[in-house]
Protein backbone atom coordinates (compact mmCIF):
# COMPACT_ATOMS: atom_id res chain seq x y z
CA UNK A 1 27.66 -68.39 110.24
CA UNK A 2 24.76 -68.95 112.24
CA UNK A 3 22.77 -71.88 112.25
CA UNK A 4 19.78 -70.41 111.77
CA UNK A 5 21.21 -68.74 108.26
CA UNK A 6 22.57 -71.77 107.11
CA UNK A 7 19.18 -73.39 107.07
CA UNK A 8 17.37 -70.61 104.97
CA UNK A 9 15.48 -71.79 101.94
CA UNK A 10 16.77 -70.55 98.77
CA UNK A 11 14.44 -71.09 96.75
CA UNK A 12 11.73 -68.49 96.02
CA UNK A 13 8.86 -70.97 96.26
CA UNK A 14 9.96 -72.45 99.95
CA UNK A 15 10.94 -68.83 101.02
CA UNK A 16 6.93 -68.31 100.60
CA UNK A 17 6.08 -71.41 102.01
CA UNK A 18 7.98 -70.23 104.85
CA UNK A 19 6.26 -66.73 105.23
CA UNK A 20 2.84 -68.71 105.04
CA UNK A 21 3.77 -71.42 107.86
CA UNK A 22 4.89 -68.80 109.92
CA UNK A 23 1.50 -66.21 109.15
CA UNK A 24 -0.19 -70.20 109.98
CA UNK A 25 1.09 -70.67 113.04
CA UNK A 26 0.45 -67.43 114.80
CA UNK A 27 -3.00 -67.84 113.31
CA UNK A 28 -2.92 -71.30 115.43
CA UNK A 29 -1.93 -69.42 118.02
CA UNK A 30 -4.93 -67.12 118.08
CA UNK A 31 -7.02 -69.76 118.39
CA UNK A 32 -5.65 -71.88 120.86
CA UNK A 33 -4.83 -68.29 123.12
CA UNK A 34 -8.69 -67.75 122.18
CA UNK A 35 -9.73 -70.85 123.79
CA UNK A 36 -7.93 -70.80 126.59
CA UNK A 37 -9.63 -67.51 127.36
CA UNK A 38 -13.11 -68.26 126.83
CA UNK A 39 -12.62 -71.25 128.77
CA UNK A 40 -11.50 -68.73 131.55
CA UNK A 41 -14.29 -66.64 131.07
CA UNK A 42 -16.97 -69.80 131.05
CA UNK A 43 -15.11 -70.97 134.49
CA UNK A 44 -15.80 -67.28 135.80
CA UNK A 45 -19.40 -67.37 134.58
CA UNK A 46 -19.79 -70.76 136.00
CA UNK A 47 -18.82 -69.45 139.73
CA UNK A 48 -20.97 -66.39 139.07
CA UNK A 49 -23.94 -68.97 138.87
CA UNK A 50 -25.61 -66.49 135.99
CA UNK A 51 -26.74 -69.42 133.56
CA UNK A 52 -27.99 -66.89 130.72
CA UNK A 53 -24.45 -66.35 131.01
CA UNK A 54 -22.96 -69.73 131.38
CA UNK A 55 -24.79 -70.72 128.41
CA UNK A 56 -24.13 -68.20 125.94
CA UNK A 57 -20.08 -68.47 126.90
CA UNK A 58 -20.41 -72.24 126.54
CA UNK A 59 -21.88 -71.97 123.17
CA UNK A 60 -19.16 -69.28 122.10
CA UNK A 61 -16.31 -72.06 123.53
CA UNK A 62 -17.27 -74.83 121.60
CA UNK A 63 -18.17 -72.79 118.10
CA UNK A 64 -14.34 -71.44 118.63
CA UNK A 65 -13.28 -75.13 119.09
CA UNK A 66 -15.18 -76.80 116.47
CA UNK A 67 -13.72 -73.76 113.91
CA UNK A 68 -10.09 -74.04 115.19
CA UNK A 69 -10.77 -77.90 114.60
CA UNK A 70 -12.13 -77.70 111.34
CA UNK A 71 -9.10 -75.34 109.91
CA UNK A 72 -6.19 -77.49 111.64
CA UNK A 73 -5.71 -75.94 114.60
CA UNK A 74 -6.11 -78.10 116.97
CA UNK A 75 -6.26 -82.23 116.78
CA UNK A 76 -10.52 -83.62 116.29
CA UNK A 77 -9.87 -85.76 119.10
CA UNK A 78 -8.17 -82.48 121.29
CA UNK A 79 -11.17 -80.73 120.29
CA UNK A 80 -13.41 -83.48 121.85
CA UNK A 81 -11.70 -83.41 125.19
CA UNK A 82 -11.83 -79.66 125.51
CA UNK A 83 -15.64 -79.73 124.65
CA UNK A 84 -15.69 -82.36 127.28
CA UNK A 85 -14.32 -80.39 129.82
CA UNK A 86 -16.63 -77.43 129.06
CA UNK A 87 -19.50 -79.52 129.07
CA UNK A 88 -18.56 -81.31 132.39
CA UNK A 89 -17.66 -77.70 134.13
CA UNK A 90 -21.21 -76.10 132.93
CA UNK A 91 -22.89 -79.39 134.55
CA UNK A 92 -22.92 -78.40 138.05
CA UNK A 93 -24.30 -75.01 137.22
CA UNK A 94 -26.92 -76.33 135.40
């Protein structure tokens, strides 16, 4: 028997937990994929030199990190250092 099988819940309550961590993580997932993305995108905008631009990706960057921080996705102080980084790579543009 596999060791994955073996390890099932079998329980009707944990088989639903399990459903809802997994649905959870790939929801986690979103957001951190999200983030790195924007955080492309604000790195692009930042070479461009457009600063209407620069500024309106920033502010979309940190709203996504401060909701994927506020729901669990990602660690407060993780949050922190990615707004850091944002901040500190829109500075020279600026």
């Amino acid at each position: 028997m596999p060791r994955a099988l073996s390890r099932m819940a079998n329980i009707k309550q944990q088989k639903k937990r399990v459903q809802i961590a997994s649905r959870q993580r790939l929801e986690n997932l979103r957001y951190r994929s999200t983030i790195k993305t924007l955080f492309k995108r604000l790195e692009t905008a930042v070479a461009d030199g457009d600063e209407a631009v620069v500024a309106a990706e920033h502010r979309e960057l940190v709203r996504t990190i401060d909701k994927a921080a506020a729901r669990g996705a990602l660690h407060k102080n993780t949050a922190a250092r990615k707004k850091s980084h944002a901040a500190a790579t829109v500075k020279p543009a600026a």
